[in-house]
Protein backbone atom coordinates (compact mmCIF):
# COMPACT_ATOMS: atom_id res chain seq x y z
CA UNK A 1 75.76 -2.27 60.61
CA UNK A 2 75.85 -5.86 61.90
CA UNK A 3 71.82 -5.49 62.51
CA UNK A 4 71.89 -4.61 58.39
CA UNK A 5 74.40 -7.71 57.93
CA UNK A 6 72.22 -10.16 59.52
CA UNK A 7 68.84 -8.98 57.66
CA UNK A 8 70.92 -9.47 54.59
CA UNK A 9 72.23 -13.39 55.30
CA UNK A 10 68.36 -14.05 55.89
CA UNK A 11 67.53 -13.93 52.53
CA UNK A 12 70.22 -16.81 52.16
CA UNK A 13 68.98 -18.42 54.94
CA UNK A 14 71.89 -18.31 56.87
CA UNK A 15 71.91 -17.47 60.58
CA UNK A 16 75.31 -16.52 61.56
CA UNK A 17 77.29 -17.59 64.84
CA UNK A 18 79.74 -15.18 64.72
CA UNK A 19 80.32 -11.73 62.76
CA UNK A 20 83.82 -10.85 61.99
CA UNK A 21 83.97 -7.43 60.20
CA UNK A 22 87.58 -7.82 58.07
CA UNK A 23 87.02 -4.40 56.13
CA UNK A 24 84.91 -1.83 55.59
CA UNK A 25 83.32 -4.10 52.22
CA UNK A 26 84.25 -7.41 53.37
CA UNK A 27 82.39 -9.41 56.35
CA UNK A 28 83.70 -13.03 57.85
CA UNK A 29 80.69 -14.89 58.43
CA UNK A 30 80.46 -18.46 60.46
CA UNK A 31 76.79 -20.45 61.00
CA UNK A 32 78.87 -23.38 62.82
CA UNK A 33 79.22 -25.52 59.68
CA UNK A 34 80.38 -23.06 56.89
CA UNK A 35 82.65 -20.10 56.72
CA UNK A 36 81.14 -17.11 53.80
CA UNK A 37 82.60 -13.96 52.78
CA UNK A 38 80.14 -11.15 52.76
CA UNK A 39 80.94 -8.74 50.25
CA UNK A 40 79.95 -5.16 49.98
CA UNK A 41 79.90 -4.69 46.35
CA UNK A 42 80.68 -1.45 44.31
CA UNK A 43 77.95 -2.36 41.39
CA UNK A 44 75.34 -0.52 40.12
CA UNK A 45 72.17 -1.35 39.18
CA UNK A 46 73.63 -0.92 35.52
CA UNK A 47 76.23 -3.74 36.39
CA UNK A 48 74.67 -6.31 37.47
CA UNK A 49 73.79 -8.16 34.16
CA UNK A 50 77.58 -8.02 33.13
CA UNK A 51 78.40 -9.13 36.59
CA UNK A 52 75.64 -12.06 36.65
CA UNK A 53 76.99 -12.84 33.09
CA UNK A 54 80.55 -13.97 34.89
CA UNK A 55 79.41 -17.01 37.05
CA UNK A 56 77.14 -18.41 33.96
CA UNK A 57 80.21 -18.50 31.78
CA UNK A 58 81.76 -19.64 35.11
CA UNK A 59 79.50 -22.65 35.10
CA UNK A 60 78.88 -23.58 31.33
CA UNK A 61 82.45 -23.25 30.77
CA UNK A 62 83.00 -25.05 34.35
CA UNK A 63 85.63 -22.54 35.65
CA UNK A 64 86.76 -23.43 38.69
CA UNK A 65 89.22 -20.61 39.41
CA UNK A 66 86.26 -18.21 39.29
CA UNK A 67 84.91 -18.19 42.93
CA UNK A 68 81.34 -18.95 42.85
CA UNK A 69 78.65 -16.54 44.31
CA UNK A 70 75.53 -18.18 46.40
CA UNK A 71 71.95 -17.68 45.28
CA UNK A 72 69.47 -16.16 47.56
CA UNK A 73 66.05 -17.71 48.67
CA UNK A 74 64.91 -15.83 45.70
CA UNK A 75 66.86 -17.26 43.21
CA UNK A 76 69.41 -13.99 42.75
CA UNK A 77 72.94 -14.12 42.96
CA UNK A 78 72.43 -10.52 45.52
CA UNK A 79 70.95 -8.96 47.88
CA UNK A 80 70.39 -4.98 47.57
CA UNK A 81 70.00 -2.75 50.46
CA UNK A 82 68.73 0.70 50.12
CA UNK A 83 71.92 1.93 48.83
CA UNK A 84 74.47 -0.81 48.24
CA UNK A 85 74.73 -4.36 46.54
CA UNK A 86 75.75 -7.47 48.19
CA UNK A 87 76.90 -11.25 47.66
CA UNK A 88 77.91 -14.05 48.89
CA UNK A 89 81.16 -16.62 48.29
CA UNK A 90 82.56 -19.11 50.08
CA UNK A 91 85.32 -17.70 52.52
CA UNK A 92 88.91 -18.80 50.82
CA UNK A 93 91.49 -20.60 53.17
CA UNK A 94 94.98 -18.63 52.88
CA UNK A 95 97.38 -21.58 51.56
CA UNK A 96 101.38 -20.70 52.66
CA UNK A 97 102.74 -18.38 50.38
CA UNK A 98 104.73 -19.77 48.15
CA UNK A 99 108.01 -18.64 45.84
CA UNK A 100 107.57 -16.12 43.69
CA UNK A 101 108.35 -18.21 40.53
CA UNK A 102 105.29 -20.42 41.55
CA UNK A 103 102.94 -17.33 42.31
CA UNK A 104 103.59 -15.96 38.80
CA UNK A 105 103.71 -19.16 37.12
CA UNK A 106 100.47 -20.43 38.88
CA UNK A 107 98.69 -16.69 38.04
CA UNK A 108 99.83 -16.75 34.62
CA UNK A 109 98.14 -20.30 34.03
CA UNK A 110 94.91 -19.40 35.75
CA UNK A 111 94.71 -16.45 33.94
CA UNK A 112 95.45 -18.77 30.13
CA UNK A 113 92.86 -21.09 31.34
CA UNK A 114 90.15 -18.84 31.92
CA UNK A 115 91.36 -16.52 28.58
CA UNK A 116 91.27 -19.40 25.91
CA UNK A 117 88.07 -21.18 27.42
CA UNK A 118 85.78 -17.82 26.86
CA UNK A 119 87.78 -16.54 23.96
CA UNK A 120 85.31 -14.95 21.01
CA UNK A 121 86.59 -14.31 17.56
CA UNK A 122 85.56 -11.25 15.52
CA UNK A 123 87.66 -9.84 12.00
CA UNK A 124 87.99 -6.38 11.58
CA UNK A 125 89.59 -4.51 8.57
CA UNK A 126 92.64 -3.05 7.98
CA UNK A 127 91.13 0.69 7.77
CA UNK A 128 89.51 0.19 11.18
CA UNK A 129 92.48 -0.42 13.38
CA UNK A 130 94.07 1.89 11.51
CA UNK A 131 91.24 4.37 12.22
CA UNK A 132 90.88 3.32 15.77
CA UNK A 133 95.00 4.05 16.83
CA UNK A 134 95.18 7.50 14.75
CA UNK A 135 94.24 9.51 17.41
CA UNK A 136 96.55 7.32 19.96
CA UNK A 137 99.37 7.05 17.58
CA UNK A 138 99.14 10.73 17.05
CA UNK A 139 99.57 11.57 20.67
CA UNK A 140 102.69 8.97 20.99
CA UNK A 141 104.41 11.04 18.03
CA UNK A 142 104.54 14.15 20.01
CA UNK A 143 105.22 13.09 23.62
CA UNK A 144 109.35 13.03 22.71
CA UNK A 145 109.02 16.75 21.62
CA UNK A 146 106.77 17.44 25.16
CA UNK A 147 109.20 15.45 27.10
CA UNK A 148 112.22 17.32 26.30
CA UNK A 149 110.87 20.68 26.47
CA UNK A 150 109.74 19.69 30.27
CA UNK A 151 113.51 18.74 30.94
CA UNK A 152 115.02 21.87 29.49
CA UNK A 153 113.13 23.93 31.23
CA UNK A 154 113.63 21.76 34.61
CA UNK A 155 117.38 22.23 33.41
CA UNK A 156 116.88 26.05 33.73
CA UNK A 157 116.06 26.07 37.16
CA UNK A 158 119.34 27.06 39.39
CA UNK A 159 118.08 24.35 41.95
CA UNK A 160 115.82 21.35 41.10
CA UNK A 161 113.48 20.04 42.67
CA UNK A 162 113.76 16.52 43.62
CA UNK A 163 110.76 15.75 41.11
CA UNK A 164 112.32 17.97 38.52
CA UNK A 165 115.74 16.20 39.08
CA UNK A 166 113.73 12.83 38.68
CA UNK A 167 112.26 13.96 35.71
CA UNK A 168 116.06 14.66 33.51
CA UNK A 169 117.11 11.51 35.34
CA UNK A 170 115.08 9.28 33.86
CA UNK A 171 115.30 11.10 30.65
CA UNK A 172 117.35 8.71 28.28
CA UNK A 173 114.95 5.68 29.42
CA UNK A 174 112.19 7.28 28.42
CA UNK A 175 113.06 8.85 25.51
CA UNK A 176 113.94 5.11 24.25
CA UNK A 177 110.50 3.88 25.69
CA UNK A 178 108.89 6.80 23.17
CA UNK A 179 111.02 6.10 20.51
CA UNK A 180 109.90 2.23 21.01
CA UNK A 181 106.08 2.61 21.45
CA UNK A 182 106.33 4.92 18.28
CA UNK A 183 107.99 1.91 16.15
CA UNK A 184 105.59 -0.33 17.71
CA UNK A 185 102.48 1.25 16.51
CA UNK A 186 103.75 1.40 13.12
CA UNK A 187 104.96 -1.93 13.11
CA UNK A 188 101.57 -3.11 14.29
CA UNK A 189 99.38 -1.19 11.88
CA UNK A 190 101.90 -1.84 8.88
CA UNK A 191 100.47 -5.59 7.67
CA UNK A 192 99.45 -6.92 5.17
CA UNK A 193 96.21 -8.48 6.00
CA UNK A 194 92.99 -6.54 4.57
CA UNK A 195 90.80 -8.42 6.94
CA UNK A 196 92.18 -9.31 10.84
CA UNK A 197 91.21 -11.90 13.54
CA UNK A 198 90.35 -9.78 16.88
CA UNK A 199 90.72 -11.74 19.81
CA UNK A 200 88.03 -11.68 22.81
CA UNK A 201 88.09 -12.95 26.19
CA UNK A 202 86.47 -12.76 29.61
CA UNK A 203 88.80 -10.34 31.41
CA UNK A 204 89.15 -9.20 35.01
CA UNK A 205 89.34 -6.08 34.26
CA UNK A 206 91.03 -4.95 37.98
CA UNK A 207 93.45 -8.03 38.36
CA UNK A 208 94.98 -6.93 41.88
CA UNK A 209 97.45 -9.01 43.76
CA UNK A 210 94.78 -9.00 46.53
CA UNK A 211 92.41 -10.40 44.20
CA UNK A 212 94.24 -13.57 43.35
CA UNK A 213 93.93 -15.97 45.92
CA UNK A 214 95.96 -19.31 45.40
CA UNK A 215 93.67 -21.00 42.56
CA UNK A 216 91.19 -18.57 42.31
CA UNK A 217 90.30 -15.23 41.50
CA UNK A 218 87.78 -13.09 43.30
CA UNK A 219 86.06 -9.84 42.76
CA UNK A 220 84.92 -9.77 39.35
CA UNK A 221 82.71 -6.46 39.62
CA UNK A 222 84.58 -4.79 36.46
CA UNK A 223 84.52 -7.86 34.50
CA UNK A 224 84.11 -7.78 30.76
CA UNK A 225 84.78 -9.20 27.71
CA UNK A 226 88.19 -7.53 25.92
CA UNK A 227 91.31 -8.08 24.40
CA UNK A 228 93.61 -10.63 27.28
CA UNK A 229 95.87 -7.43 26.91
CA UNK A 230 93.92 -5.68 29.41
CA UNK A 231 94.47 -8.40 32.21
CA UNK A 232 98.28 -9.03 31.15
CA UNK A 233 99.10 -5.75 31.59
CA UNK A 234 97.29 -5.35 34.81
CA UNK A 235 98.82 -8.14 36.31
CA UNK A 236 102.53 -7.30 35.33
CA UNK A 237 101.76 -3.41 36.43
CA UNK A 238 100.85 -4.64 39.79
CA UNK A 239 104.18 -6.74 39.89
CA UNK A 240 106.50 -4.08 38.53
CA UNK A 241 104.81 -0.45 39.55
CA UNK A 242 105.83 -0.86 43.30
CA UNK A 243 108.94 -2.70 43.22
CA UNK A 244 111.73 -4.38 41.18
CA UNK A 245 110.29 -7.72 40.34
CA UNK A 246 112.89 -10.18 38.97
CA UNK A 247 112.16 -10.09 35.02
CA UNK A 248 112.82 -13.70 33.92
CA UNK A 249 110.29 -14.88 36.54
CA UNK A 250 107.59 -12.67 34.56
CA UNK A 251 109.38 -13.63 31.45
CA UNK A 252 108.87 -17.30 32.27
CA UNK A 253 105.17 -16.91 33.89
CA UNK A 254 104.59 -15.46 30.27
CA UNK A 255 105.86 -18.96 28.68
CA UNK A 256 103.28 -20.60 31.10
CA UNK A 257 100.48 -18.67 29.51
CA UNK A 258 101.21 -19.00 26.16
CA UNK A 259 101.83 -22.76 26.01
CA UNK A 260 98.03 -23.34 27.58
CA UNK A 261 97.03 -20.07 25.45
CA UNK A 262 98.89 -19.11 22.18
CA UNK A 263 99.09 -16.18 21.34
CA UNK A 264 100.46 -14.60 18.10
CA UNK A 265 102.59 -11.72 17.28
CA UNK A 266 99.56 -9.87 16.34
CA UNK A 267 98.61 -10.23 20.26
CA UNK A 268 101.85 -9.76 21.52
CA UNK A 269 102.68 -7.01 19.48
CA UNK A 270 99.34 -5.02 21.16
CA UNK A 271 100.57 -6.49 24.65
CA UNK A 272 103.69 -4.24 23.95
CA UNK A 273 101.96 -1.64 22.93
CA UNK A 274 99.75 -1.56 26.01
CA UNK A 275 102.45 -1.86 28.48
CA UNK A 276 104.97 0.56 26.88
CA UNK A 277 102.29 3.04 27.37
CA UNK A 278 103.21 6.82 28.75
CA UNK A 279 100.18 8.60 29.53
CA UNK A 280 100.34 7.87 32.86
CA UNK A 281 104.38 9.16 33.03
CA UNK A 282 103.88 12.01 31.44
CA UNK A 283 100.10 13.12 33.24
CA UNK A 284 102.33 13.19 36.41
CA UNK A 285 104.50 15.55 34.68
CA UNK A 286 101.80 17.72 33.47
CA UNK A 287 100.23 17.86 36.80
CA UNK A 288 103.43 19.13 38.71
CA UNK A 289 103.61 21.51 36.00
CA UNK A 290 100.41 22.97 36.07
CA UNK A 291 100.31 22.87 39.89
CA UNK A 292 103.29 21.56 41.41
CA UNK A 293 101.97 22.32 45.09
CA UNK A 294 98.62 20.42 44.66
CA UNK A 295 100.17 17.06 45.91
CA UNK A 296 103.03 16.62 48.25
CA UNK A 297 106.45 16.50 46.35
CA UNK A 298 106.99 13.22 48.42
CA UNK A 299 103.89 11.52 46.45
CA UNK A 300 104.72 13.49 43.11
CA UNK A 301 107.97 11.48 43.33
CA UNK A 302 106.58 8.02 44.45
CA UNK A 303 103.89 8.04 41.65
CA UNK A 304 106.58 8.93 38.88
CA UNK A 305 108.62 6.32 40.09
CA UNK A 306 106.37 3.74 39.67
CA UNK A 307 105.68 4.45 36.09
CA UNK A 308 109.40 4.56 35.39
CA UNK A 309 110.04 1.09 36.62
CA UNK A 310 106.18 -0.31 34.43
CA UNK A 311 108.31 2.05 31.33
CA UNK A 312 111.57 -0.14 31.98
CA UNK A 313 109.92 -3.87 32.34
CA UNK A 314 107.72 -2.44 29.02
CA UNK A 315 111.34 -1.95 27.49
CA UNK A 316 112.90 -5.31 28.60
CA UNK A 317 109.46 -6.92 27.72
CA UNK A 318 109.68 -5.81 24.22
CA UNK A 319 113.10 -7.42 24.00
CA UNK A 320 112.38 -10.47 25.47
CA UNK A 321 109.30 -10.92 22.89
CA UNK A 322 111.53 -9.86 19.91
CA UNK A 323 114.14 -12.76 20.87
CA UNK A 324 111.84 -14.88 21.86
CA UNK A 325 108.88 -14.87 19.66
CA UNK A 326 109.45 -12.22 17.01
CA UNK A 327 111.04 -14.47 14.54
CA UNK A 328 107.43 -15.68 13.40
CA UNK A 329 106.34 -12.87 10.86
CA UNK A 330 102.69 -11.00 10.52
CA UNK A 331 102.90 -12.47 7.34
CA UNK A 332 103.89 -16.25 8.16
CA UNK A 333 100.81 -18.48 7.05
CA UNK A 334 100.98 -20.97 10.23
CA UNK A 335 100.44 -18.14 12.51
């Protein structure tokens, strides 16, 4: 591997001192001046242009917080092997971590920066969003009916299961998540407008907490352009799914993005939408269901547990927004 390593740094005309393999996709390289990260990409051949698209935004729009990829000898920003993809970055000094509050805060304004800077207007009509949530809004209208038949007949049991006993636990939460993802959909599809501004932006598209290194972010491989909803909720799933994160410091990173990016009620109200979503919930209770011995109970219960704590910040996310912000109407001409 380290013979296929060094072929590869030739074509950037690097000859390395010293080889340090951090991961199975991630190399540590040193040539006595510079320190690069070597990675291992997962792109396709079908990728590349929408990757390659990312650092020339990244330099017309001069984005510093994307890390920059080196060209080759050959003027590309990779190098292909016979079966994988590589680049080249700059290898990122770990500052101290810091406080939690300035993590978020620092995140969240990286994150506006790089959202309003590559944002791309489009209007759509009325009858197409309404066309394009049917089908979704549909399938939120019956998951309260699905849900409680699953808990009666966990109910039935003469001993639960520790899943099962999960399951009617969390119960009342989620019933009021469904119940609130219901009344925002209609809420959201009930304006006024004939003709509405869609939002664009360059989004991550896989915003993990690994991927965010102090002022930066790296590892742009499912990069595209898409509503900011798609990174918000990515970032605040990562937060939330695998432990309690103190709310008011995501509630406050939030205020940090919207002062450098502003986003309206129309926004937020799809931001709530996205995050209050139960697919993921209630596939978990399908799955045990169907086959309740194809995954260890142990990870049945982890997994379930994580979506029940994304369902609860959802819930205490739509309430902060409607004290917050939700005193501006759909209808309100400064918005």
């Amino acid at each position: 591997m380290m013979e296929v390593v060094k072929e590869i740094l030739q074509a950037y005309r690097i000859y390395p001192t010293e080889i340090e393999k951090v991961t199975e996709h991630l190399f540590h390289i040193k040539d006595g001046r510079r320190d690069y990260a070597l990675k291992k990409s997962s792109l396709k051949q079908d990728d590349i242009a929408a990757w390659e698209h990312v650092y020339y935004i990244a330099n017309e729009k001069n984005l510093s917080e994307i890390v920059p990829v080196y060209v080759t000898k050959d003027g590309k920003l990779y190098e292909n092997t016979s079966d994988s993809i590589y680049y080249l970055s700059p290898w990122l000094l770990f500052a101290p971590r810091s406080s939690s509050e300035n993590s978020i805060e620092r995140t969240m304004g990286i994150l506006a920066h790089i959202h309003e800077k590559t944002q791309q207007s489009q209007r759509i009509s009325k009858s197409t969003l309404n066309k394009n949530f049917h089908t979704y809004q549909t399938f939120c209208e019956q998951l309260p009916n699905e849900l409680y038949s699953y808990v009666l007949r966990f109910e039935q049991q003469a001993y639960m299961s520790p899943f099962e006993l999960q399951v009617c636990t969390h119960y009342r939460d989620i019933e009021i998540a469904l119940n609130r993802i219901n009344s925002e959909i209609s809420e959201f599809l009930d304006q006024s407008e004939e003709e509405l501004t869609w939002n664009l932006s360059l989004c991550h598209g896989n915003l993990e907490l690994d991927h965010i290194l102090n002022k930066h972010v790296i590892n742009w491989e499912q990069a595209r352009y898409d509503h900011v909803a798609v990174d918000l909720v990515n970032y605040f799933h990562q937060l939330t799914g695998e432990y309690d994160q103190p709310n008011e410091l995501l509630m406050e990173g939030f205020n940090v993005y919207k002062r450098k990016y502003d986003l309206d009620m129309f926004d937020m109200k799809l931001l709530s939408i996205y995050l209050l979503n139960p697919a993921s919930y209630m596939t978990i209770i399908r799955d045990y269901v169907r086959s309740p011995k194809e995954k260890t109970l142990t990870y049945q219960v982890s997994e379930l547990q994580k979506q029940y704590r994304k369902l609860i910040f959802a819930l205490k996310w739509t309430d902060f927004i409607k004290d917050e912000y939700e005193t501006l109407s759909f209808d309100d001409p400064s918005i």
